[in-house]
PDB file of N, CA and C in Angstrom:
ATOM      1  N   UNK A   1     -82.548 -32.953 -17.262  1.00  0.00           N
ATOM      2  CA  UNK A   1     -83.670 -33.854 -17.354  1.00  0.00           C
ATOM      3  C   UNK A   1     -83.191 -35.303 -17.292  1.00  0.00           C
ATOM      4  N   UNK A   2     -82.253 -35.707 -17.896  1.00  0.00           N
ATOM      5  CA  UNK A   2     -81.290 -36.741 -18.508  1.00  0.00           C
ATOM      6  C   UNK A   2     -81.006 -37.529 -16.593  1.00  0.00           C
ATOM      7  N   UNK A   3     -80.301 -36.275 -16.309  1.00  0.00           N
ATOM      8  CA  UNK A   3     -79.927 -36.566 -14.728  1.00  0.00           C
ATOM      9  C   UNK A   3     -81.332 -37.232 -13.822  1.00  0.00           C
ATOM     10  N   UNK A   4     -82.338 -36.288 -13.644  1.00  0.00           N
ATOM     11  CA  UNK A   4     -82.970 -36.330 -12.885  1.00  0.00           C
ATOM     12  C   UNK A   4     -83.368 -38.132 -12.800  1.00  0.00           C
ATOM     13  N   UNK A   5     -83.779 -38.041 -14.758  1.00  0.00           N
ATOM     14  CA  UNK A   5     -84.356 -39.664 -14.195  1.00  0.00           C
ATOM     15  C   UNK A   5     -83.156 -40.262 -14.516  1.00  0.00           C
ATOM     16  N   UNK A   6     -82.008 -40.994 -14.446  1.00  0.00           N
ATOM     17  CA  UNK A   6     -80.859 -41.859 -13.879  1.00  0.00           C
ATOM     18  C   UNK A   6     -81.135 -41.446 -12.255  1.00  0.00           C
ATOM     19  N   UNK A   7     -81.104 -40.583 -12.256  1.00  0.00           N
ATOM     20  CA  UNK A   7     -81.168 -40.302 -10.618  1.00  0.00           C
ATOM     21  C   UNK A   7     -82.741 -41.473  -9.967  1.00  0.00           C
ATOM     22  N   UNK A   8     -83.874 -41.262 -10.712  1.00  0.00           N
ATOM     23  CA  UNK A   8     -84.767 -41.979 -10.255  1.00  0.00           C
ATOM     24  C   UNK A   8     -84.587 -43.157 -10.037  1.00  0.00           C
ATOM     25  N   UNK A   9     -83.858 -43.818 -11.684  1.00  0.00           N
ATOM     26  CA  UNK A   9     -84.148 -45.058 -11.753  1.00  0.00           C
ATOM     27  C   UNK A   9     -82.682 -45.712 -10.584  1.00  0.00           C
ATOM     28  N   UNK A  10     -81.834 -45.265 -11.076  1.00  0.00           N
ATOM     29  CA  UNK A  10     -80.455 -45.970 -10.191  1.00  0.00           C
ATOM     30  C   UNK A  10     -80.354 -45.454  -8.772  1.00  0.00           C
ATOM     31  N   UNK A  11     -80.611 -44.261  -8.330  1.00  0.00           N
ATOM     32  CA  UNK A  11     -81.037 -44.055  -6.868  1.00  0.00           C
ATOM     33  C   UNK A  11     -81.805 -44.263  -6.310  1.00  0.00           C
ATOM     34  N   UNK A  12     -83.153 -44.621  -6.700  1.00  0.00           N
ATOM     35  CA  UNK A  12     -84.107 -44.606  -6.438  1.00  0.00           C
ATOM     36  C   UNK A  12     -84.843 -43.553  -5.324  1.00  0.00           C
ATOM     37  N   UNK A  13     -84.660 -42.143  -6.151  1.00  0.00           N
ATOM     38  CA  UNK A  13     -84.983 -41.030  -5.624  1.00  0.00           C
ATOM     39  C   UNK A  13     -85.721 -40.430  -6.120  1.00  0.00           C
ATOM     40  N   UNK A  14     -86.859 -39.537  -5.632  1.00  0.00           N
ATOM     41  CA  UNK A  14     -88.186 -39.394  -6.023  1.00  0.00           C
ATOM     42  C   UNK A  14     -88.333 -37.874  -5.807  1.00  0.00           C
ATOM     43  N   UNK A  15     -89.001 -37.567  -6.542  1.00  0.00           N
ATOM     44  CA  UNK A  15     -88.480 -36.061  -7.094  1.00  0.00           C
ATOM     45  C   UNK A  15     -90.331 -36.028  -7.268  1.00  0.00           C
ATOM     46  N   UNK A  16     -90.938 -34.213  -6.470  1.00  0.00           N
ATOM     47  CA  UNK A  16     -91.974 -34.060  -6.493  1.00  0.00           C
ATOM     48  C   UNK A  16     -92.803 -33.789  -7.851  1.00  0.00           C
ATOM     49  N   UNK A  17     -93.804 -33.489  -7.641  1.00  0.00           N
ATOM     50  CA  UNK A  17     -94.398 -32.946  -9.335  1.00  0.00           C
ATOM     51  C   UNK A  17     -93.924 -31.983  -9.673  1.00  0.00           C
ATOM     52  N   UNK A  18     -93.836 -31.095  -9.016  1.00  0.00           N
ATOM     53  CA  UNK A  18     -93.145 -29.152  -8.731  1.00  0.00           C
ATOM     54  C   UNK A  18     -91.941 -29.597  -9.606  1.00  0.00           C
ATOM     55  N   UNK A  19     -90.808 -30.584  -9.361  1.00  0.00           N
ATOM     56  CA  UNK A  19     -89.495 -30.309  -9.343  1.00  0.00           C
ATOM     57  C   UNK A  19     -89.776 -30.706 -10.861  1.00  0.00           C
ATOM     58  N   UNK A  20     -90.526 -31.759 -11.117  1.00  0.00           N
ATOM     59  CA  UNK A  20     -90.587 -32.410 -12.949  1.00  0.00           C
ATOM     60  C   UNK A  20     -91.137 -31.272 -13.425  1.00  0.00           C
ATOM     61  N   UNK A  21     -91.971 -30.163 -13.615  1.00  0.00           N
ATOM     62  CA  UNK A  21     -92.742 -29.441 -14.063  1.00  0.00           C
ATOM     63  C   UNK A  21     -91.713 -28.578 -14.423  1.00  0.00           C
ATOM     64  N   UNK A  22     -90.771 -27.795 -13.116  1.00  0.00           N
ATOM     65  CA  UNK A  22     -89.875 -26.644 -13.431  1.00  0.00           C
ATOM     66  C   UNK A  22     -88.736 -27.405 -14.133  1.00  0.00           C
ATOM     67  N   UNK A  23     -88.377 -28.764 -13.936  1.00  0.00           N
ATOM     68  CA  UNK A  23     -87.279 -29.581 -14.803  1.00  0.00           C
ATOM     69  C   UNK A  23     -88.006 -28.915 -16.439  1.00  0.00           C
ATOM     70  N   UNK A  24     -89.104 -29.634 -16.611  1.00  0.00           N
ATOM     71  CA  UNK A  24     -89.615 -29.735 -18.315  1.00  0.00           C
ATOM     72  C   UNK A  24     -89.811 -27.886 -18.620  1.00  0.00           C
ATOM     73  N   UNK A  25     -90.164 -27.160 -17.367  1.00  0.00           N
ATOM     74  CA  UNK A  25     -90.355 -25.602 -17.734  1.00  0.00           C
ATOM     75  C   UNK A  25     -88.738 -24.894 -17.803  1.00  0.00           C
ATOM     76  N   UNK A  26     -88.193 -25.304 -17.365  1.00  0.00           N
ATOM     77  CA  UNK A  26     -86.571 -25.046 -17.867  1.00  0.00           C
ATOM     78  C   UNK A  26     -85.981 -25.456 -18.763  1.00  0.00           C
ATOM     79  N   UNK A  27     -86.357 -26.694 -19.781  1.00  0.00           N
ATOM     80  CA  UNK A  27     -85.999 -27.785 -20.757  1.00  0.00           C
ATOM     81  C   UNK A  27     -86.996 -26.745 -21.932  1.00  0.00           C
ATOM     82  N   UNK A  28     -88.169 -26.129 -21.888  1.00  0.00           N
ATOM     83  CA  UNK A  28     -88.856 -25.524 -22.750  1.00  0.00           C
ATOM     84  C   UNK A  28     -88.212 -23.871 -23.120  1.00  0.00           C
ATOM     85  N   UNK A  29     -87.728 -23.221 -21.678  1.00  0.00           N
ATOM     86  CA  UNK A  29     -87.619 -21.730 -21.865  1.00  0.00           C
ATOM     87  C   UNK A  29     -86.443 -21.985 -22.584  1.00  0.00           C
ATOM     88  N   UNK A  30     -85.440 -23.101 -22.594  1.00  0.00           N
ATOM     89  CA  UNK A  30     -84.274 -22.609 -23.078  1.00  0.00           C
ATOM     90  C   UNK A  30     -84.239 -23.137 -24.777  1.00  0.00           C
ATOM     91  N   UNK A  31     -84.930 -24.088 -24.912  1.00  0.00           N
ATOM     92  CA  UNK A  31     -85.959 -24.331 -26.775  1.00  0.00           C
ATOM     93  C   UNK A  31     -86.341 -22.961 -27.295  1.00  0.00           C
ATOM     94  N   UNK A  32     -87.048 -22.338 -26.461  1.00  0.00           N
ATOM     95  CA  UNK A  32     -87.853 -21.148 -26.994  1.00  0.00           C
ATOM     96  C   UNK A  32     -86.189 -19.885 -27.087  1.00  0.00           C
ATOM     97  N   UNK A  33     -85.608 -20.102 -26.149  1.00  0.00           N
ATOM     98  CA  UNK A  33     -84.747 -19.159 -26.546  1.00  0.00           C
ATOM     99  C   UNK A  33     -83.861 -19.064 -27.454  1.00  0.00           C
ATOM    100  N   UNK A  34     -83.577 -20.521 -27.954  1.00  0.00           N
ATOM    101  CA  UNK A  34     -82.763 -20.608 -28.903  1.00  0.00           C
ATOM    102  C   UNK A  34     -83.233 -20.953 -30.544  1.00  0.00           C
ATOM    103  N   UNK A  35     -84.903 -20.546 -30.302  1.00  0.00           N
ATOM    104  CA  UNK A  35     -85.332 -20.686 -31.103  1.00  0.00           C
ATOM    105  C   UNK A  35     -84.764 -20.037 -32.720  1.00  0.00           C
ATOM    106  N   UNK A  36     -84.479 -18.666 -32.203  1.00  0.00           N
ATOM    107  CA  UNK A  36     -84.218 -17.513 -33.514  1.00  0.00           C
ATOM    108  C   UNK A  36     -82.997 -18.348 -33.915  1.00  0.00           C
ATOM    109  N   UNK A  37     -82.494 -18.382 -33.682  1.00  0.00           N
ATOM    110  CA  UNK A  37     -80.649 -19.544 -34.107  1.00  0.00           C
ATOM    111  C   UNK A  37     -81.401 -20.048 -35.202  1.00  0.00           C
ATOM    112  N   UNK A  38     -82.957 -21.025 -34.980  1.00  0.00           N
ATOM    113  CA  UNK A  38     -82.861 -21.904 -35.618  1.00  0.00           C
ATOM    114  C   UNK A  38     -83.429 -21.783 -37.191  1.00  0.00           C
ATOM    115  N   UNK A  39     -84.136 -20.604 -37.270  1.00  0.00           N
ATOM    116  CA  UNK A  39     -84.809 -20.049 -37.899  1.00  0.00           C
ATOM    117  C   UNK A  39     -84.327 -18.545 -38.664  1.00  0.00           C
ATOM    118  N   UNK A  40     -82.398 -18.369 -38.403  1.00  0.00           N
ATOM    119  CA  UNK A  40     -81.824 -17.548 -38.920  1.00  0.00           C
ATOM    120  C   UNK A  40     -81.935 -17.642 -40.759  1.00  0.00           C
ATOM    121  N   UNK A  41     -81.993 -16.561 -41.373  1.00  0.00           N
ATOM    122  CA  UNK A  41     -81.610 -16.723 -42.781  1.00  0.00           C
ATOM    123  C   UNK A  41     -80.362 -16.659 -43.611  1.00  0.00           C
ATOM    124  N   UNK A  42     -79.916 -16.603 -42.574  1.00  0.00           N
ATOM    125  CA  UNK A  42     -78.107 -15.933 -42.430  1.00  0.00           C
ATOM    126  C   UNK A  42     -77.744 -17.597 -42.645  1.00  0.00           C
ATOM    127  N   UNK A  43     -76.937 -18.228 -43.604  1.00  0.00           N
ATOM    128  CA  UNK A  43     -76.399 -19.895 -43.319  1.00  0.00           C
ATOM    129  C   UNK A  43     -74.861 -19.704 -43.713  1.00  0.00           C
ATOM    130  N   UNK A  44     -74.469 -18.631 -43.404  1.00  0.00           N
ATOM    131  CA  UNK A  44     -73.250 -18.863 -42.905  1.00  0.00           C
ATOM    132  C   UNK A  44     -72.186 -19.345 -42.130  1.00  0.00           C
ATOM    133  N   UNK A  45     -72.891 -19.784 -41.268  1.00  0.00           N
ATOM    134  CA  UNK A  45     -72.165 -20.573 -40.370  1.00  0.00           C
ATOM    135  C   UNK A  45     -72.519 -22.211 -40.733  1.00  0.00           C
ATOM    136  N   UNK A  46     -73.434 -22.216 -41.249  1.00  0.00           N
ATOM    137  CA  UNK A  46     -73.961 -23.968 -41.806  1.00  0.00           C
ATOM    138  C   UNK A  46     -73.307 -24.429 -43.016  1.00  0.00           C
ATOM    139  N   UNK A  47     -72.553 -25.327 -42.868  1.00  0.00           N
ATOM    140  CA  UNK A  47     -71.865 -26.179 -44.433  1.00  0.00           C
ATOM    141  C   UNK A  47     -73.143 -26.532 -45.015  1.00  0.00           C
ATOM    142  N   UNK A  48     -72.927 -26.484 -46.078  1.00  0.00           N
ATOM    143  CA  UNK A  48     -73.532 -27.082 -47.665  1.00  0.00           C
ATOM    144  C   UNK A  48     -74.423 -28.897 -47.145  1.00  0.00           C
ATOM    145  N   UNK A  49     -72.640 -29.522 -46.386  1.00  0.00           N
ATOM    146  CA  UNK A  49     -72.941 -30.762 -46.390  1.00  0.00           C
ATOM    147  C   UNK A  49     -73.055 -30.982 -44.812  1.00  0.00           C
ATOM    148  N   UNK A  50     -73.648 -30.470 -43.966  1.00  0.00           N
ATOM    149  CA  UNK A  50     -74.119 -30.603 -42.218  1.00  0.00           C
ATOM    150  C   UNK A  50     -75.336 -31.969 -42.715  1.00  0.00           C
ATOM    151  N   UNK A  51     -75.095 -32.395 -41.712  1.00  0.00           N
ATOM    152  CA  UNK A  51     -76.707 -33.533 -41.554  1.00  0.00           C
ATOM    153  C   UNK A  51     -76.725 -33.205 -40.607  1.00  0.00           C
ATOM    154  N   UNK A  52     -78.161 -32.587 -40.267  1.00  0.00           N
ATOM    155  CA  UNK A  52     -78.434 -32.124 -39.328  1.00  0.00           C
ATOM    156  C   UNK A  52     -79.408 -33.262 -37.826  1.00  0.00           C
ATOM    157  N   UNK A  53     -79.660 -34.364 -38.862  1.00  0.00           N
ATOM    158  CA  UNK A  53     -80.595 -35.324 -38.400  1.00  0.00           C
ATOM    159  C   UNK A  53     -78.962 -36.124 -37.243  1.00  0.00           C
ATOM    160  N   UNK A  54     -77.976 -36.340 -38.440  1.00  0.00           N
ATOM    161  CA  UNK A  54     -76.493 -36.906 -37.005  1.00  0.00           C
ATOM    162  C   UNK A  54     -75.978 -35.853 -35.960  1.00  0.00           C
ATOM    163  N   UNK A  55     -76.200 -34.706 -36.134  1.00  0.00           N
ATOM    164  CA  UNK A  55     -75.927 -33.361 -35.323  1.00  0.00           C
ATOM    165  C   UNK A  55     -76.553 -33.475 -34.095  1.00  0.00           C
ATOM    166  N   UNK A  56     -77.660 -33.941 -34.671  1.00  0.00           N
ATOM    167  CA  UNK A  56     -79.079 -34.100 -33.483  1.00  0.00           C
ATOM    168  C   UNK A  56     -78.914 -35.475 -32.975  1.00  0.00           C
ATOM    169  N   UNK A  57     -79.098 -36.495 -32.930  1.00  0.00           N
ATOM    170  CA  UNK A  57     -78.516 -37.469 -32.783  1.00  0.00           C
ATOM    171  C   UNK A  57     -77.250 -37.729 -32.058  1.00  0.00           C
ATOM    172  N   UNK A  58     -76.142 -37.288 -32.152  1.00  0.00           N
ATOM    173  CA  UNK A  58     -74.990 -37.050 -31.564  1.00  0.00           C
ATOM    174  C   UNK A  58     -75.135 -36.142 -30.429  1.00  0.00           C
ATOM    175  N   UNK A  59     -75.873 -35.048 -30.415  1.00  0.00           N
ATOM    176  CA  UNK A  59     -75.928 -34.098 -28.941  1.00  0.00           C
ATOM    177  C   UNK A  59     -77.269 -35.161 -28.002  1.00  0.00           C
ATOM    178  N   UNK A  60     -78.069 -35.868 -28.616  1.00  0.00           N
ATOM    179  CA  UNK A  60     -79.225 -36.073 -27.593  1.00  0.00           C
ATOM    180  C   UNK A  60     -78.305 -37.501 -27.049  1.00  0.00           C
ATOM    181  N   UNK A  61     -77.399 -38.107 -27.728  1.00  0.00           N
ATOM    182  CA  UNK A  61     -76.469 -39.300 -27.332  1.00  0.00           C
ATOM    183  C   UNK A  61     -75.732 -38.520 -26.139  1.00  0.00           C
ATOM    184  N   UNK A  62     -74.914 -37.651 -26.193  1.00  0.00           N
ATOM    185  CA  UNK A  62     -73.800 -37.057 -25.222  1.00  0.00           C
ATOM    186  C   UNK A  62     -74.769 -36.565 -24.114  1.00  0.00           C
ATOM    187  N   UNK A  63     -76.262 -35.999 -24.331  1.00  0.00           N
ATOM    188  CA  UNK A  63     -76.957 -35.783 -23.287  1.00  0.00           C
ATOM    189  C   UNK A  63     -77.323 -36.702 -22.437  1.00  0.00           C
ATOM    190  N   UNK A  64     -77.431 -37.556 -22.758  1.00  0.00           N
ATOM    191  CA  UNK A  64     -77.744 -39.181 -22.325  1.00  0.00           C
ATOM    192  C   UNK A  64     -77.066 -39.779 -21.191  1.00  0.00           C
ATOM    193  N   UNK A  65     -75.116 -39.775 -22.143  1.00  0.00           N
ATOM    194  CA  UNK A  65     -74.552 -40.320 -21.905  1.00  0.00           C
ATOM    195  C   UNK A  65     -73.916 -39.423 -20.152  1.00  0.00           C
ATOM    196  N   UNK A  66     -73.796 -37.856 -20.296  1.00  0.00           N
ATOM    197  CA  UNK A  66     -73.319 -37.265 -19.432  1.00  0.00           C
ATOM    198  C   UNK A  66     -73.966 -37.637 -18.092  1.00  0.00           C
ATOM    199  N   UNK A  67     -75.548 -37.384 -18.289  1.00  0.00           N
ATOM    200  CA  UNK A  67     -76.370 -37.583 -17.144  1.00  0.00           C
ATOM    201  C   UNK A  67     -76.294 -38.955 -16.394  1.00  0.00           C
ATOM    202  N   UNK A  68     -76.062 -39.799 -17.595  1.00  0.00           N
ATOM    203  CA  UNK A  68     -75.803 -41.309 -16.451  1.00  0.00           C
ATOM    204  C   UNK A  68     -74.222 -40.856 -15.742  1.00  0.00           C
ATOM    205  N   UNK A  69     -73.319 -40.672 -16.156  1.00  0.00           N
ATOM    206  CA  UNK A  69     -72.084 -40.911 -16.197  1.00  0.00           C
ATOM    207  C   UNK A  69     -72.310 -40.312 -14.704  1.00  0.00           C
ATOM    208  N   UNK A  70     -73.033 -38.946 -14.712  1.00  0.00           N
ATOM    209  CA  UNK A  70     -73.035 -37.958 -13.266  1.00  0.00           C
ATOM    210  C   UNK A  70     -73.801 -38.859 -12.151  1.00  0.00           C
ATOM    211  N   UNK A  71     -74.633 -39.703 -12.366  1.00  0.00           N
ATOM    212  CA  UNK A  71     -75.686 -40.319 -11.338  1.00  0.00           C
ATOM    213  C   UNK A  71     -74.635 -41.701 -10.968  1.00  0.00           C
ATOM    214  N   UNK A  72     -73.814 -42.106 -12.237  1.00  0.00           N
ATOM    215  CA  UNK A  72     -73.043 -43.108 -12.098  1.00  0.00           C
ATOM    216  C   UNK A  72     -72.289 -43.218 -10.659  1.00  0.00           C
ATOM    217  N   UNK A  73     -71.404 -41.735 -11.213  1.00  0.00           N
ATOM    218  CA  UNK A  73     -70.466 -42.063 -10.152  1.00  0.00           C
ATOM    219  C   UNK A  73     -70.544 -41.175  -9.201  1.00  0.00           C
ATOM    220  N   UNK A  74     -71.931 -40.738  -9.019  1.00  0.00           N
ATOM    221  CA  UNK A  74     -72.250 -40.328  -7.390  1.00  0.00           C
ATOM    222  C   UNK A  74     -73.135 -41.357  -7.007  1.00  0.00           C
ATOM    223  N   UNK A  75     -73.000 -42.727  -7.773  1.00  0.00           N
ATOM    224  CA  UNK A  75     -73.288 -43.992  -6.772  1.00  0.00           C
ATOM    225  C   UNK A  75     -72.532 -44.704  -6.319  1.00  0.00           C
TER     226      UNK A  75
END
């Protein structure tokens, strides 16, 4: 998703409704699939002391950051 728009804004390449729809319908199926993870009762694998709010924060940063980096330097 990250890609597509760097791709818009710095290429200035234009991407149909179809392609944003199956972008956001591929960005949803894979939420829904990883839903049970999130909603396990099992917290064994989770420390005591996780912040989950910098966890989140830190992956939507690296998502960010990858997608420019890819549009970057295929300009």
């Amino acid at each position: 998703m990250t890609t597509a728009t760097f791709s818009t804004l710095l290429l200035k390449r234009s991407y149909s409704s179809t392609k944003w729809r199956a972008l956001i319908g591929l960005m949803f199926g894979v939420l829904l699939f990883s839903e049970p993870i999130w909603n396990s009762a099992d917290n064994v694998n989770n420390p005591a002391d996780a912040n989950q709010l910098l966890g989140t924060v830190a992956v939507m940063i690296e998502v960010t950051l990858s997608g420019f980096a890819s549009i970057y330097f295929e300009k």
